[in-house]
C-alpha atoms as a PDB file:
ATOM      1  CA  UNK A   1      -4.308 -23.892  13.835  1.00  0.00           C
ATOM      2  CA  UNK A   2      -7.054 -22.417  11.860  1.00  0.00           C
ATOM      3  CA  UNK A   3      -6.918 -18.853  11.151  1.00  0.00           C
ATOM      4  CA  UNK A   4     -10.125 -16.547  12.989  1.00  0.00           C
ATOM      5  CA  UNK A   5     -10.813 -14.770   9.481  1.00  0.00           C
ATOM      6  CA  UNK A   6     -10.989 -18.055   7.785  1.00  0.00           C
ATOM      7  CA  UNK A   7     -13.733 -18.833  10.745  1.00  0.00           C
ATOM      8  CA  UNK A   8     -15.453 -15.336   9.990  1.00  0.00           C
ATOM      9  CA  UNK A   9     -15.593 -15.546   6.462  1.00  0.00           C
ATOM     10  CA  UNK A  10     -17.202 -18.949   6.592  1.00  0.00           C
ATOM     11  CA  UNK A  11     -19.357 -18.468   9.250  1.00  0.00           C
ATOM     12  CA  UNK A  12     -23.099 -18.124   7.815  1.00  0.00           C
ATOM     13  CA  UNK A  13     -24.701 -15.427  10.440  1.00  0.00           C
ATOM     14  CA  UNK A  14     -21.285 -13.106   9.344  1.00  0.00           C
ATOM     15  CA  UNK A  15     -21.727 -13.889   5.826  1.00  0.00           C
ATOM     16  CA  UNK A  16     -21.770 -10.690   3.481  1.00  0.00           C
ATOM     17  CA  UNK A  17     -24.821 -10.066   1.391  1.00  0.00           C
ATOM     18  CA  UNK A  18     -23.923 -10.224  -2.290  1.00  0.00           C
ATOM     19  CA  UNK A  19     -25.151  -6.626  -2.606  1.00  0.00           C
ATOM     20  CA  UNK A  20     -22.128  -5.911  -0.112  1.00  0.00           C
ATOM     21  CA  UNK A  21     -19.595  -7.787  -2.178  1.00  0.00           C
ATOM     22  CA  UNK A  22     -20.744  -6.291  -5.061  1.00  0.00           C
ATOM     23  CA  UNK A  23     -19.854  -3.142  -3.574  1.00  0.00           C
ATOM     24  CA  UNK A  24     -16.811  -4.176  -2.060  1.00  0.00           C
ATOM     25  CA  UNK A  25     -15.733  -5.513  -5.266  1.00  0.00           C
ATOM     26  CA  UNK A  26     -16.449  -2.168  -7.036  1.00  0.00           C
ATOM     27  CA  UNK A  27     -14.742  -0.202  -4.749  1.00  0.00           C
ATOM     28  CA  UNK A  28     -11.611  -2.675  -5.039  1.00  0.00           C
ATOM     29  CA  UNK A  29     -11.677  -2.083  -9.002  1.00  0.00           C
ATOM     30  CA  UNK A  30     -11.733   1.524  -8.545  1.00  0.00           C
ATOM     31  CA  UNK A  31      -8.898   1.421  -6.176  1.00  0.00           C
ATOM     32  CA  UNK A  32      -7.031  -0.881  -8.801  1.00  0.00           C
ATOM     33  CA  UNK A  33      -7.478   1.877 -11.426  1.00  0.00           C
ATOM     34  CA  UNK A  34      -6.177   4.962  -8.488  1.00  0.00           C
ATOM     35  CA  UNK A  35      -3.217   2.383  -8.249  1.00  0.00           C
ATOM     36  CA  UNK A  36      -2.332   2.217 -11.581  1.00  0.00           C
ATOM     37  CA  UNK A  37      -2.814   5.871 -12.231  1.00  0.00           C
ATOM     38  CA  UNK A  38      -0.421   6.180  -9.195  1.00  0.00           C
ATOM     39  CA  UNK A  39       2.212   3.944 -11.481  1.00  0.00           C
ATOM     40  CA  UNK A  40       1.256   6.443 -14.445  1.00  0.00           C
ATOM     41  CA  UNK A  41       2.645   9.286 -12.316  1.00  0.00           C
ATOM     42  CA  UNK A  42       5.405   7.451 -10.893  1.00  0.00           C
ATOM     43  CA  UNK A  43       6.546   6.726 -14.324  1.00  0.00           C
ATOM     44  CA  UNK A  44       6.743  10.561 -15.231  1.00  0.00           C
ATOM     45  CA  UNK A  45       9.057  11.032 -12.506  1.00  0.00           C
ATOM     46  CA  UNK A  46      11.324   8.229 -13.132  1.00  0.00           C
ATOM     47  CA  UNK A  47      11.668   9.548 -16.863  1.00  0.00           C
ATOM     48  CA  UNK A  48      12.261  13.020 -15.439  1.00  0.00           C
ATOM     49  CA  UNK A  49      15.529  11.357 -13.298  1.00  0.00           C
ATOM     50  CA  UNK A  50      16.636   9.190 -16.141  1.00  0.00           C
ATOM     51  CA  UNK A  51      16.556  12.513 -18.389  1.00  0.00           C
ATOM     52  CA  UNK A  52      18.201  14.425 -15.740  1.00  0.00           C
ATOM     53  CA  UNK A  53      20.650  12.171 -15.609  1.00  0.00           C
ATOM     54  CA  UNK A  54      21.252  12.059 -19.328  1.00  0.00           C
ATOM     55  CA  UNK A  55      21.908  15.556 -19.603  1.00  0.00           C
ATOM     56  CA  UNK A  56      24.908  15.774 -17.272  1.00  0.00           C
ATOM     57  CA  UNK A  57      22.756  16.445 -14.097  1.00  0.00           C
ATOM     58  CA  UNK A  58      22.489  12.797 -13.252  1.00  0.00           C
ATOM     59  CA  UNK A  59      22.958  13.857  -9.165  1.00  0.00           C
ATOM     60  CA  UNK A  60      19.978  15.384  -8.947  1.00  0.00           C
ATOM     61  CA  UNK A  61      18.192  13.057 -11.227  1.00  0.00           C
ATOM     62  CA  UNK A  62      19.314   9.869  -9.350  1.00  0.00           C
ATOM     63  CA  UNK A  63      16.112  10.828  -6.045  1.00  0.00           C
ATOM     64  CA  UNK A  64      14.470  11.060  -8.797  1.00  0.00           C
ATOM     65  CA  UNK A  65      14.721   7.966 -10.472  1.00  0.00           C
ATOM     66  CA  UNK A  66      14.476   5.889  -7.044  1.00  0.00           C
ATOM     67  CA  UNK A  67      11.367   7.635  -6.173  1.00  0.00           C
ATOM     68  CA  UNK A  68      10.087   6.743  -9.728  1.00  0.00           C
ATOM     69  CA  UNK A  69      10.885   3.257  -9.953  1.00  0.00           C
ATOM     70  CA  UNK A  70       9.874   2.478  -6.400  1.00  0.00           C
ATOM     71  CA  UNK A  71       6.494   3.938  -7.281  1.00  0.00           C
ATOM     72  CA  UNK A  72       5.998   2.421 -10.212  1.00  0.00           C
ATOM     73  CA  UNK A  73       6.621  -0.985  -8.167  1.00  0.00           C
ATOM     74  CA  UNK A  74       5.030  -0.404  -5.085  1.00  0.00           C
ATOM     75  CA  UNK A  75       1.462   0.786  -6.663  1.00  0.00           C
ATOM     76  CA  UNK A  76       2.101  -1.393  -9.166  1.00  0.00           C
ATOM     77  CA  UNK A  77       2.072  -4.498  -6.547  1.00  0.00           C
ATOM     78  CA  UNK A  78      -0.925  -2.610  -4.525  1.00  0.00           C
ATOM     79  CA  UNK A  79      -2.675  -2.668  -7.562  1.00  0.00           C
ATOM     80  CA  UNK A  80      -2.342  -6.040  -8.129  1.00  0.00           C
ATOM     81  CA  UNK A  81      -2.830  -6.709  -4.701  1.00  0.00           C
ATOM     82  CA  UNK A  82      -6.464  -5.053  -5.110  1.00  0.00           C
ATOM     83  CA  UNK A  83      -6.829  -7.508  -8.498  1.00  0.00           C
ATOM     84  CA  UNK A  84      -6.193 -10.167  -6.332  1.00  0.00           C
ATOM     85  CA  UNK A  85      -8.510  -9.107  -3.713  1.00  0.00           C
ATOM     86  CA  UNK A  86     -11.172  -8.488  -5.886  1.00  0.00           C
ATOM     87  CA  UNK A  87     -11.001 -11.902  -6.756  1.00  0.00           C
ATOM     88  CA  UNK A  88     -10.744 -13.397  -3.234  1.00  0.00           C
ATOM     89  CA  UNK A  89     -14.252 -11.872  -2.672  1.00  0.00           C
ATOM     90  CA  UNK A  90     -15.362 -13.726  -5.268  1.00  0.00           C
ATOM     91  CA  UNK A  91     -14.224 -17.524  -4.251  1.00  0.00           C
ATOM     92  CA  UNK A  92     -14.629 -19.512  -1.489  1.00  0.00           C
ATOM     93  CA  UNK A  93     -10.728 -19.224  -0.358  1.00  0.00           C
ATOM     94  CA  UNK A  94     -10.405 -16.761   2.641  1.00  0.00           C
ATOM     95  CA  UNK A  95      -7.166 -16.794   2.522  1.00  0.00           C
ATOM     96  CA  UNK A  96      -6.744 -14.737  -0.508  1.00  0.00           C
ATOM     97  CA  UNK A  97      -7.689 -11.466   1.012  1.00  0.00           C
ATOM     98  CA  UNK A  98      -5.169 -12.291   3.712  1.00  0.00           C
ATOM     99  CA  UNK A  99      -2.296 -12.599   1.150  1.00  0.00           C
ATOM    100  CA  UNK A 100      -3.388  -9.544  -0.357  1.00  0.00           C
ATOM    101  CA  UNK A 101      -3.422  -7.449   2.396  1.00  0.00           C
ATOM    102  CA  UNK A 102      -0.222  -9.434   3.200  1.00  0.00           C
ATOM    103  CA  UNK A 103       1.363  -8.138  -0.614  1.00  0.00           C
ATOM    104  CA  UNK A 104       0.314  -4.453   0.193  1.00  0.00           C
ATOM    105  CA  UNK A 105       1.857  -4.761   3.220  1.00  0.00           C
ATOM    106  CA  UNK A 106       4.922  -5.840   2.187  1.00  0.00           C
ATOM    107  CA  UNK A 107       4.686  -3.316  -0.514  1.00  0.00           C
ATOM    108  CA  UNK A 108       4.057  -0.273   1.216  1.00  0.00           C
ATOM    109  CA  UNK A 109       6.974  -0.927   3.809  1.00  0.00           C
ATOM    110  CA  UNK A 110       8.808  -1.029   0.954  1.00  0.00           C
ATOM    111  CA  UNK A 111       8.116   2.679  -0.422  1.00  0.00           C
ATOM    112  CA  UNK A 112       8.789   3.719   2.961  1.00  0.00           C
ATOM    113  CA  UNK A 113      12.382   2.209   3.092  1.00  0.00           C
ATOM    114  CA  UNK A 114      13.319   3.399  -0.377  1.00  0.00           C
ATOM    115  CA  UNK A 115      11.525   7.097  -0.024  1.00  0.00           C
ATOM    116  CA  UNK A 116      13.767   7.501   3.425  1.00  0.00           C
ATOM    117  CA  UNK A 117      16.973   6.283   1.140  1.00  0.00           C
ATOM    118  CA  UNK A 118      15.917   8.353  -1.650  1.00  0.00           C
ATOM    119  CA  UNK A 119      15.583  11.429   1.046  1.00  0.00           C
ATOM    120  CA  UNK A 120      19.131  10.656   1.888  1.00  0.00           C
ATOM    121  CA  UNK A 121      20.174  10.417  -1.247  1.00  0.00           C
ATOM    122  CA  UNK A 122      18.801  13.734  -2.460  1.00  0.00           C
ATOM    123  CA  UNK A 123      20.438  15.740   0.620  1.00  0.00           C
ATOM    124  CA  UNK A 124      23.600  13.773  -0.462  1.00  0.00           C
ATOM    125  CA  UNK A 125      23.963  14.324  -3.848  1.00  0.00           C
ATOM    126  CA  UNK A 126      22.724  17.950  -4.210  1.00  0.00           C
ATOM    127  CA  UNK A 127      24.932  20.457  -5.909  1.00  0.00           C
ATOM    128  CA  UNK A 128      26.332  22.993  -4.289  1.00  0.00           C
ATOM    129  CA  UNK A 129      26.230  26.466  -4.551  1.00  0.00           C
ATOM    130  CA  UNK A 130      22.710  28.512  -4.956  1.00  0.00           C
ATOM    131  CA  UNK A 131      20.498  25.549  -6.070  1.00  0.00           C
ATOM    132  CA  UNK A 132      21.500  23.344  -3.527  1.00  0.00           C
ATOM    133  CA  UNK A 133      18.670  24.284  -1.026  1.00  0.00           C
ATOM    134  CA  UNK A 134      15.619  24.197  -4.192  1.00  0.00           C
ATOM    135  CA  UNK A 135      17.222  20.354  -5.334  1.00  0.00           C
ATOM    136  CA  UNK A 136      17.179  18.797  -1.761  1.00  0.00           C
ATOM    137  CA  UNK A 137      13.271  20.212  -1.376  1.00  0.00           C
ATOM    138  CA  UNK A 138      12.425  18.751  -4.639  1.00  0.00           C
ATOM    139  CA  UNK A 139      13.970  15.493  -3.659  1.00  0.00           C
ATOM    140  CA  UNK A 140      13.023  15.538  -0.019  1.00  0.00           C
ATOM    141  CA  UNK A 141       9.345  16.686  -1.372  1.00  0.00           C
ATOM    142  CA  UNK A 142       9.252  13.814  -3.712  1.00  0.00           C
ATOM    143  CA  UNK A 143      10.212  11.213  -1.201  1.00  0.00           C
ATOM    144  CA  UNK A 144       7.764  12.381   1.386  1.00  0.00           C
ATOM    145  CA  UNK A 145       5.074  12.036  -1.247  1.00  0.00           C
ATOM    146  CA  UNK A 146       6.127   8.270  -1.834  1.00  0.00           C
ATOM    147  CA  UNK A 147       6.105   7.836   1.550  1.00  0.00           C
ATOM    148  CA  UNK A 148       2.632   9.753   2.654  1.00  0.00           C
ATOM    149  CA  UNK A 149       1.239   7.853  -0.329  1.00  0.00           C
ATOM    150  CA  UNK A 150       2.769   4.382   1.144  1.00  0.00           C
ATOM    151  CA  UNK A 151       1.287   5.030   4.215  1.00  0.00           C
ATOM    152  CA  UNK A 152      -2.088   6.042   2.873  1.00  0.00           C
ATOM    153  CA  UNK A 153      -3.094   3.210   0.598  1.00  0.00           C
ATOM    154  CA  UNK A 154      -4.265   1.112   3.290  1.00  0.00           C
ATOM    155  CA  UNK A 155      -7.289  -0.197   1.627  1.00  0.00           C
ATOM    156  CA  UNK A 156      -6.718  -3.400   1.456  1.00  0.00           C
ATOM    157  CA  UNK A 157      -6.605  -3.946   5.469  1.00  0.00           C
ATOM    158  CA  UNK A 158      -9.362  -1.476   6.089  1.00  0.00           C
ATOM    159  CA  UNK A 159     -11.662  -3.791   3.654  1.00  0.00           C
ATOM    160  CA  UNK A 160      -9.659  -7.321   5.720  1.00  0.00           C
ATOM    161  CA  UNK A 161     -11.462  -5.532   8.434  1.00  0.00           C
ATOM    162  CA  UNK A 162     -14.859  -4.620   6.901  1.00  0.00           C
ATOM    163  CA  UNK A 163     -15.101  -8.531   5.960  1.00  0.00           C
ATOM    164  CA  UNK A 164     -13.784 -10.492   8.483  1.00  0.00           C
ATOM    165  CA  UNK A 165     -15.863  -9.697  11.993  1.00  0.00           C
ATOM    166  CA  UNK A 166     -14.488 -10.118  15.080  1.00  0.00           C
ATOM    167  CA  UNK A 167     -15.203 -13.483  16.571  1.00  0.00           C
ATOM    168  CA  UNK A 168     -16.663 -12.158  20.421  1.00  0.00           C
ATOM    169  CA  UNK A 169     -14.862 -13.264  23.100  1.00  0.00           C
ATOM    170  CA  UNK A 170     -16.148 -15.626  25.717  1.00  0.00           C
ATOM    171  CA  UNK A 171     -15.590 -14.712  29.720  1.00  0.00           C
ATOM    172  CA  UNK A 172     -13.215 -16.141  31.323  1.00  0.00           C
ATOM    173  CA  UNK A 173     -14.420 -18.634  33.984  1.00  0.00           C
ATOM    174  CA  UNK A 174     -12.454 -16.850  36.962  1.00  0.00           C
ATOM    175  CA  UNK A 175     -13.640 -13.361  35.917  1.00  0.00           C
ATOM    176  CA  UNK A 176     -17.389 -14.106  36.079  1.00  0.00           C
ATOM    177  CA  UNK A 177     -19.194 -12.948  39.019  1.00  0.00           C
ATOM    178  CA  UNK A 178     -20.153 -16.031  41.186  1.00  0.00           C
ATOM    179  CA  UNK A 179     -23.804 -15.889  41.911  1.00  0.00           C
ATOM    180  CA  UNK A 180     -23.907 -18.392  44.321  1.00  0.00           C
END
């Protein structure tokens, strides 16, 4: 069964301009470069966990390190992701924007599963005594922010949307006022 985007994008009266993919292609290569920034970031917080963890503090480093390397992954897949969408605009193939929004996807639910373990995690494996209450913040903090920034990257299916039209839907026979 043929997929309705496939329809859309092929369909010459919902064609984009080239001016518009131009854009659209811009706008994807800037959000590949936020994306790997985002992995830039992520990678300073892993270190931080793997260096807490090296000098004998390795509980409170271990959020840390999860939150780290599951941002480094999961922007690091949205940014290819963009790449690859960037390059589906180019081509003919239609389906390539659907398996990158379909790879974002994926990766984004991802960051939200590991930033809720990684909250658990940090309440867990908190120290006790007077700096238990400022380690599960910064761990709880840190997992939030994977997990706000998971749900916020949804570029990918806003531009699916921008793209692919809506094919309009036809009356049903039985609904249609008889005007006999």
């Amino acid at each position: 069964m043929p997929d309705d985007s496939a329809a859309s994008r092929t369909d010459p009266d919902r064609a984009l301009s080239s001016a518009d993919t131009r854009r659209l292609r811009r706008r994807l290569l800037v959000t590949a470069a936020s994306y790997l920034l985002a992995v830039l970031v992520s990678a300073l917080v892993a270190r931080a966990g793997l260096a807490a963890g090296r000098s004998g503090a390795d509980r409170i480093g271990l959020p840390w390190a999860v939150v780290g390397l599951a941002g480094m992954l999961g922007a690091g897949t949205l940014a290819t992701a963009a790449w690859y969408a960037r390059r589906a605009l180019a081509g003919p193939d239609p389906t390539r924007l659907a398996r990158a929004v379909l790879l974002a996807r994926i990766s984004r639910i991802g960051m939200v599963l590991v930033a809720a373990v990684a909250a658990v995690l940090g309440v867990r494996l908190a120290p006790d005594g007077t700096e238990r209450g400022f380690a599960i913040l910064a761990s709880t903090g840190l997992a939030a922010l994977l997990a706000l920034f998971a749900l916020a990257a949804n570029d990918l299916p806003r531009l699916q949307r921008q793209t692919t039209a809506p094919t309009p839907k036809t009356a049903h026979p039985r609904t249609t006022p008889d005007r006999t």
